[in-house]
N, C-alpha and C. Protein backbone atom coordinates (compact mmCIF):
# COMPACT_ATOMS: atom_id res chain seq x y z
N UNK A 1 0.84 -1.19 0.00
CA UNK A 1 0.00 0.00 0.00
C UNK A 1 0.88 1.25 0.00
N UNK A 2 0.53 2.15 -0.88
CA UNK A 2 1.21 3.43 -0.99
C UNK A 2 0.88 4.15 0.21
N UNK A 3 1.91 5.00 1.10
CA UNK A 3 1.98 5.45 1.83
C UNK A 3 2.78 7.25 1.05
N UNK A 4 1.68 7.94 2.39
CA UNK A 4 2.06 9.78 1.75
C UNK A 4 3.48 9.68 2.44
N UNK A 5 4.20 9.56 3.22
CA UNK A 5 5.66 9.20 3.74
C UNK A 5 6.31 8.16 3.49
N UNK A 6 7.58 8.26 3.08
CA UNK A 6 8.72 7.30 2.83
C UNK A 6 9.43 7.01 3.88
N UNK A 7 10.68 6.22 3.98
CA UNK A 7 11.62 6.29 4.82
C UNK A 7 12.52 7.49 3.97
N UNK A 8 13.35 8.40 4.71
CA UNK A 8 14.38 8.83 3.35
C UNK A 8 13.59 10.61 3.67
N UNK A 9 12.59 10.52 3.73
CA UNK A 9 11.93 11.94 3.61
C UNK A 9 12.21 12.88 4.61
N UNK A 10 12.21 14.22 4.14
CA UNK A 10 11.75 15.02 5.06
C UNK A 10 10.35 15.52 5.54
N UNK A 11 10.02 15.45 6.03
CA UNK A 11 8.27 15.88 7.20
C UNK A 11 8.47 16.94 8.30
N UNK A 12 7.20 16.93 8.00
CA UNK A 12 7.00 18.63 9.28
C UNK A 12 5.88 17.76 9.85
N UNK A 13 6.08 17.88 11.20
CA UNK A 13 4.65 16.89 12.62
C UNK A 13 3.87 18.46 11.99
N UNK A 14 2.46 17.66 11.85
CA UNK A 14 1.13 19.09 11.58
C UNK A 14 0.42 19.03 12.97
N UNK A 15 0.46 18.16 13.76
CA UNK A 15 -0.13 18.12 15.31
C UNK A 15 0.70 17.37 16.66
N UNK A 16 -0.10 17.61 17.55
CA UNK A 16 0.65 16.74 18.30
C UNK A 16 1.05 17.59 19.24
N UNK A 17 2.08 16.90 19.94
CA UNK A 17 2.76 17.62 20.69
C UNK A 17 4.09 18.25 20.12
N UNK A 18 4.00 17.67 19.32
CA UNK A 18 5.74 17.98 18.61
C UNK A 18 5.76 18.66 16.72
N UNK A 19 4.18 19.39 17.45
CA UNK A 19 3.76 20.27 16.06
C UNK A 19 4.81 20.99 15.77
N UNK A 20 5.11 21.36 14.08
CA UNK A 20 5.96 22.33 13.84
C UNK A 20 7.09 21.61 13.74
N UNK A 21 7.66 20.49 13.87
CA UNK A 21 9.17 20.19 14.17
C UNK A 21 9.39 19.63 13.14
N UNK A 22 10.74 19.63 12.20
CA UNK A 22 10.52 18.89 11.15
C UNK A 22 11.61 17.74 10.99
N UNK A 23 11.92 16.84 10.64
CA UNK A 23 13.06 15.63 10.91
C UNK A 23 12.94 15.01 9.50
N UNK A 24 14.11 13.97 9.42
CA UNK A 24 14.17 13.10 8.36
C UNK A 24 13.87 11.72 9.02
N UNK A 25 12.73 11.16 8.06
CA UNK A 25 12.15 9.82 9.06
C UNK A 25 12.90 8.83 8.62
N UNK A 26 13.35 8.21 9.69
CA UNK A 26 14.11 6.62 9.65
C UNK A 26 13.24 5.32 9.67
N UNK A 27 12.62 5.59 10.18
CA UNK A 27 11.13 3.82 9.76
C UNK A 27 9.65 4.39 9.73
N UNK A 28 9.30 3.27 8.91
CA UNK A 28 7.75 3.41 8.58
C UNK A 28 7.61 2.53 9.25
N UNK A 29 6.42 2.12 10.22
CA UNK A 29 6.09 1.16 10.84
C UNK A 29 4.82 1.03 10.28
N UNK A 30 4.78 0.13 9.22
CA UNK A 30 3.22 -0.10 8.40
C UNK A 30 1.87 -0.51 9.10
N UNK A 31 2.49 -1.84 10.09
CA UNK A 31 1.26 -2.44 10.80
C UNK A 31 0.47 -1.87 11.44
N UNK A 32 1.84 -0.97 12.57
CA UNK A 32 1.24 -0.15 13.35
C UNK A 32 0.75 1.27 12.77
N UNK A 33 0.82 2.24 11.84
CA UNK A 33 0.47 3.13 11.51
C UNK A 33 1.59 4.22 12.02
N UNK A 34 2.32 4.19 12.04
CA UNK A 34 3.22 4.95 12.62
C UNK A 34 4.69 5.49 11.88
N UNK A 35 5.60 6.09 12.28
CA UNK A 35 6.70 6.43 11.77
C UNK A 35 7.64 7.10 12.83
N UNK A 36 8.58 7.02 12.75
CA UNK A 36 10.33 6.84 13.46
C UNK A 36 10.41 8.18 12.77
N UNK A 37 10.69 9.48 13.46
CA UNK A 37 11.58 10.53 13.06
C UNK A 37 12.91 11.06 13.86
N UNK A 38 13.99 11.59 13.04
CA UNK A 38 15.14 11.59 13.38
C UNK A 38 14.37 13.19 14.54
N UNK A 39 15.12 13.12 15.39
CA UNK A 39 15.58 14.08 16.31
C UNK A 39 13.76 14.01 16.82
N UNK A 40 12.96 13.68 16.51
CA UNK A 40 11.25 14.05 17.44
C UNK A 40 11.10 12.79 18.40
N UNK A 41 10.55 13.54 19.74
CA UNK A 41 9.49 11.91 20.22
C UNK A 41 10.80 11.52 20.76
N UNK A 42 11.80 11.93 21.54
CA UNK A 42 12.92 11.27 21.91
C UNK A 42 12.02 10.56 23.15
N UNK A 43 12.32 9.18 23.48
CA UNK A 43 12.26 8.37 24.86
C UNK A 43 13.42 7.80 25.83
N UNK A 44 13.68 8.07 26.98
CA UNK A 44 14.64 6.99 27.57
C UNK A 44 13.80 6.26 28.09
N UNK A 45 15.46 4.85 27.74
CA UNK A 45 14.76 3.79 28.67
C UNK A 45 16.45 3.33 29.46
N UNK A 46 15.71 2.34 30.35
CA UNK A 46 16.57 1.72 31.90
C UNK A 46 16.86 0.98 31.26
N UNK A 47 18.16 0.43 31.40
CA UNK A 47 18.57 -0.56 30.84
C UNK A 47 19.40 -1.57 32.00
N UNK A 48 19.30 -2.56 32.65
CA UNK A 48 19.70 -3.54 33.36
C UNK A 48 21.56 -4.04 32.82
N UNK A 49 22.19 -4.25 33.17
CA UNK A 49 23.43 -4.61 32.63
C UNK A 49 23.52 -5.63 32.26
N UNK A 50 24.01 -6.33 30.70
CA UNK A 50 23.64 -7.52 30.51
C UNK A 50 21.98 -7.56 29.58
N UNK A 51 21.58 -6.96 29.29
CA UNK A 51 20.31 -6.87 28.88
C UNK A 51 20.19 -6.47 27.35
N UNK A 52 21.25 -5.23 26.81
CA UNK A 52 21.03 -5.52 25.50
C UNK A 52 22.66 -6.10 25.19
N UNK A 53 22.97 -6.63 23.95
CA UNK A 53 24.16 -6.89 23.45
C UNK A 53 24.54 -5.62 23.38
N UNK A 54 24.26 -4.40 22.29
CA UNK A 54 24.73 -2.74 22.18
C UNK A 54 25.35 -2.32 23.04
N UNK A 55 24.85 -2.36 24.69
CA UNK A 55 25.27 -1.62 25.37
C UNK A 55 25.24 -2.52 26.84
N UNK A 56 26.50 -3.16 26.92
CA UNK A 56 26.10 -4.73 28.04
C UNK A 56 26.58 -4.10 29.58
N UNK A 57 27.01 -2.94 29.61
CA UNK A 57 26.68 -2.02 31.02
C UNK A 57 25.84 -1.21 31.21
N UNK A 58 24.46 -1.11 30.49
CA UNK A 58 23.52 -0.63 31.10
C UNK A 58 23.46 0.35 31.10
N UNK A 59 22.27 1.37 31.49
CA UNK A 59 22.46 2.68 31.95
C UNK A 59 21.31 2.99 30.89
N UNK A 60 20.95 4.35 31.10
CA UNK A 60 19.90 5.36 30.54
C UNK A 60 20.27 5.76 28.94
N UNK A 61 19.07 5.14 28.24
CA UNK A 61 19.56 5.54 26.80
C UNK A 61 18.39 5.83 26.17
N UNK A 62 18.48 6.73 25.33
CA UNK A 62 17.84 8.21 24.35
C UNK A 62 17.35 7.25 23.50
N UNK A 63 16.09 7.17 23.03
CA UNK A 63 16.07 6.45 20.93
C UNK A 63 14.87 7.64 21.35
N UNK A 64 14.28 7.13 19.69
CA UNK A 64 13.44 7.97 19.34
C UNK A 64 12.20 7.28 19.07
N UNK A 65 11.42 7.85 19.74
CA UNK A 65 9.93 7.19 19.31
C UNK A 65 9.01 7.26 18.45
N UNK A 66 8.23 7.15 18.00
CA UNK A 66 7.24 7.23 17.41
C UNK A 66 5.99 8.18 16.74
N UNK A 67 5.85 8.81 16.09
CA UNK A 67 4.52 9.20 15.44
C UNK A 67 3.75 8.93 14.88
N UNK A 68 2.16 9.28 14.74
CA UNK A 68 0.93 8.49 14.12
C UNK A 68 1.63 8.92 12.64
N UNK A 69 1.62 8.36 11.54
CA UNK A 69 1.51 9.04 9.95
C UNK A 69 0.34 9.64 9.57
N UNK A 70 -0.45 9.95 10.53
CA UNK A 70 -1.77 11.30 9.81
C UNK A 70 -1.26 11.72 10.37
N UNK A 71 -0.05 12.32 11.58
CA UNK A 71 0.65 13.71 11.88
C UNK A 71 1.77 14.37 11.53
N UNK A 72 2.34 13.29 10.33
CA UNK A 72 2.61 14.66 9.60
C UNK A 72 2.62 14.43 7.74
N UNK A 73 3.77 15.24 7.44
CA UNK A 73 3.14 15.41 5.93
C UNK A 73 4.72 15.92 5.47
N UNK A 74 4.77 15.30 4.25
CA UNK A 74 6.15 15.60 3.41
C UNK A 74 5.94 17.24 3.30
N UNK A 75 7.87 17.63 3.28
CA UNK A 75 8.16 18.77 2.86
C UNK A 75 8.30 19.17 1.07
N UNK A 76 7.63 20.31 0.70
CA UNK A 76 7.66 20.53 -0.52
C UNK A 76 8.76 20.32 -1.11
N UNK A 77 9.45 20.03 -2.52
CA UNK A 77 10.86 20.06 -2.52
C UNK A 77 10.71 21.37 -3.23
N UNK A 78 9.92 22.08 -3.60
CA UNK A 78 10.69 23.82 -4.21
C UNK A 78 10.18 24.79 -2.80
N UNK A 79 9.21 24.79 -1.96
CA UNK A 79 9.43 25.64 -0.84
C UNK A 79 9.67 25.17 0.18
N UNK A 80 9.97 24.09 0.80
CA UNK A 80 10.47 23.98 1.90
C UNK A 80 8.63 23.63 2.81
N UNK A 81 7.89 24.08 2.37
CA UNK A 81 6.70 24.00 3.27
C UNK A 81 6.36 22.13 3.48
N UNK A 82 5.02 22.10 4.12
CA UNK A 82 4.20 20.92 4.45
C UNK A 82 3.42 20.95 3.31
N UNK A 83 3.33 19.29 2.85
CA UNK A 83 2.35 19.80 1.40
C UNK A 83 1.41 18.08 1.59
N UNK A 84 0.16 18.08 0.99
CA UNK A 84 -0.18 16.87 0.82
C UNK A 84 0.17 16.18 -0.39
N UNK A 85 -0.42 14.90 -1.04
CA UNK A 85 0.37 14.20 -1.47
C UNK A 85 -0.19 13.76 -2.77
N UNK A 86 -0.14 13.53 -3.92
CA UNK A 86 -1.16 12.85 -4.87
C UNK A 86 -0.37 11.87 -5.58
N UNK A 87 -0.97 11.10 -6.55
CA UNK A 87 -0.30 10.04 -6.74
C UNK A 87 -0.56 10.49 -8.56
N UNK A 88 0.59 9.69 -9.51
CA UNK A 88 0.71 9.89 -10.93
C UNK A 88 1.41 9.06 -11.10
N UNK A 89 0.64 8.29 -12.76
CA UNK A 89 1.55 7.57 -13.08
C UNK A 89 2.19 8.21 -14.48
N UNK A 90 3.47 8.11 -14.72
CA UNK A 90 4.36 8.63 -15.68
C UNK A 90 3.62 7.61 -17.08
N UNK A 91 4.58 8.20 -18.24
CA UNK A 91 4.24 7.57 -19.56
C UNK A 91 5.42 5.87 -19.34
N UNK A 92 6.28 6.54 -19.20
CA UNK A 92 6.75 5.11 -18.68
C UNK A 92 6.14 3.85 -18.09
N UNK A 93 5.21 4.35 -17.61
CA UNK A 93 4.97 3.17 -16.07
C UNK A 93 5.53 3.70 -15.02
N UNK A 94 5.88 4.27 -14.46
CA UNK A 94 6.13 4.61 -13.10
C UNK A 94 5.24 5.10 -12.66
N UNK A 95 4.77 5.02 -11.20
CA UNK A 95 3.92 5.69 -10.26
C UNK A 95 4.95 6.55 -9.35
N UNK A 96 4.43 7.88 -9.51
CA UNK A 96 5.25 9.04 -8.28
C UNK A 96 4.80 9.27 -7.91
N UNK A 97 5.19 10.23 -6.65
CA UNK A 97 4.39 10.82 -5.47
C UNK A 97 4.16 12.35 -6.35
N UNK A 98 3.64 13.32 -6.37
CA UNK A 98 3.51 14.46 -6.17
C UNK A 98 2.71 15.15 -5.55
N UNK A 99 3.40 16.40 -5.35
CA UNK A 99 3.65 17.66 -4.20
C UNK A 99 1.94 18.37 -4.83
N UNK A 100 1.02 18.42 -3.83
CA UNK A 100 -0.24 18.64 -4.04
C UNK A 100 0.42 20.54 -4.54
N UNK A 101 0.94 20.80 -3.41
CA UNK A 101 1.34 22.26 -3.80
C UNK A 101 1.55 23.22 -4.98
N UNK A 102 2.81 22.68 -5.11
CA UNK A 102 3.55 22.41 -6.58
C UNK A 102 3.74 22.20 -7.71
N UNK A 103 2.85 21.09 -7.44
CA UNK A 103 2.85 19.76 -8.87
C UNK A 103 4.32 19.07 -9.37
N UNK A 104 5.36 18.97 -8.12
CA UNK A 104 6.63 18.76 -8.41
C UNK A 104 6.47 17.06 -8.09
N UNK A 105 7.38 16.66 -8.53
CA UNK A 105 7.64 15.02 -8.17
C UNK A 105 8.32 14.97 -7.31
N UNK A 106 8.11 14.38 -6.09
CA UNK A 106 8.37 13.84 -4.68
C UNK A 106 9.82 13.24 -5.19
N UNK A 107 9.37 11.60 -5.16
CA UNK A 107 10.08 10.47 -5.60
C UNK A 107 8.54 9.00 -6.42
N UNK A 108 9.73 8.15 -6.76
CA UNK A 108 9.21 7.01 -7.10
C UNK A 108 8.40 5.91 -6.02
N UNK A 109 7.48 5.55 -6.18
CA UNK A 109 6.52 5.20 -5.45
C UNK A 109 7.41 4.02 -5.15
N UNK A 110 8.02 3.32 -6.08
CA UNK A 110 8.46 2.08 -6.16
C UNK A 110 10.21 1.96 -6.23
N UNK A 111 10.23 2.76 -6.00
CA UNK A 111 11.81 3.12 -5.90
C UNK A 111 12.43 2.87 -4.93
């Protein structure tokens, strides 16, 4: 299923608590509806020593959590803004994303 966010993208959160912030997202989490952005949604967790392989002394560590994907929305690539998303298929055969804004091409749906 085509999704308005990639991994790879840049996004601006449109609600939330962490409205306004914009990051490059590192996972799509499909099942759950969700998405991994770089620098938003930071969480610590406790870590027991011995508990992960990464880090086998333990101690307090930073990742990043989670957002719904209806909160946010790709950045335009000619203004920089929040834009929604439409879908086109080229003469080729390709399906792209494009910039509702714009009318610019995102990327390849299938790419």
């Amino acid at each position: 299923m085509s999704r308005h966010v990639r991994k790879g993208d840049q996004v601006m959160v449109i609600a939330g608590k962490y409205k306004g912030q914009k990051g490059k997202v590192l996972e799509v989490l499909t099942a759950k509806g969700r998405v991994r952005i770089e620098g938003i949604a930071t969480v610590k967790r406790h870590l027991k020593p011995g508990r992960d392989p990464k880090v086998p002394q333990g101690g307090i560590i930073e990742k990043f959590g989670t957002i719904h994907v209806s909160n946010v929305l790709p950045l335009d690539p000619s203004g920089g803004k929040p834009t929604r998303v439409s879908y086109k298929a080229l003469e080729d055969g390709r399906k792209v994303r494009v910039a509702r804004g714009s009318k610019e091409i995102i990327t390849d749906v299938n790419a």
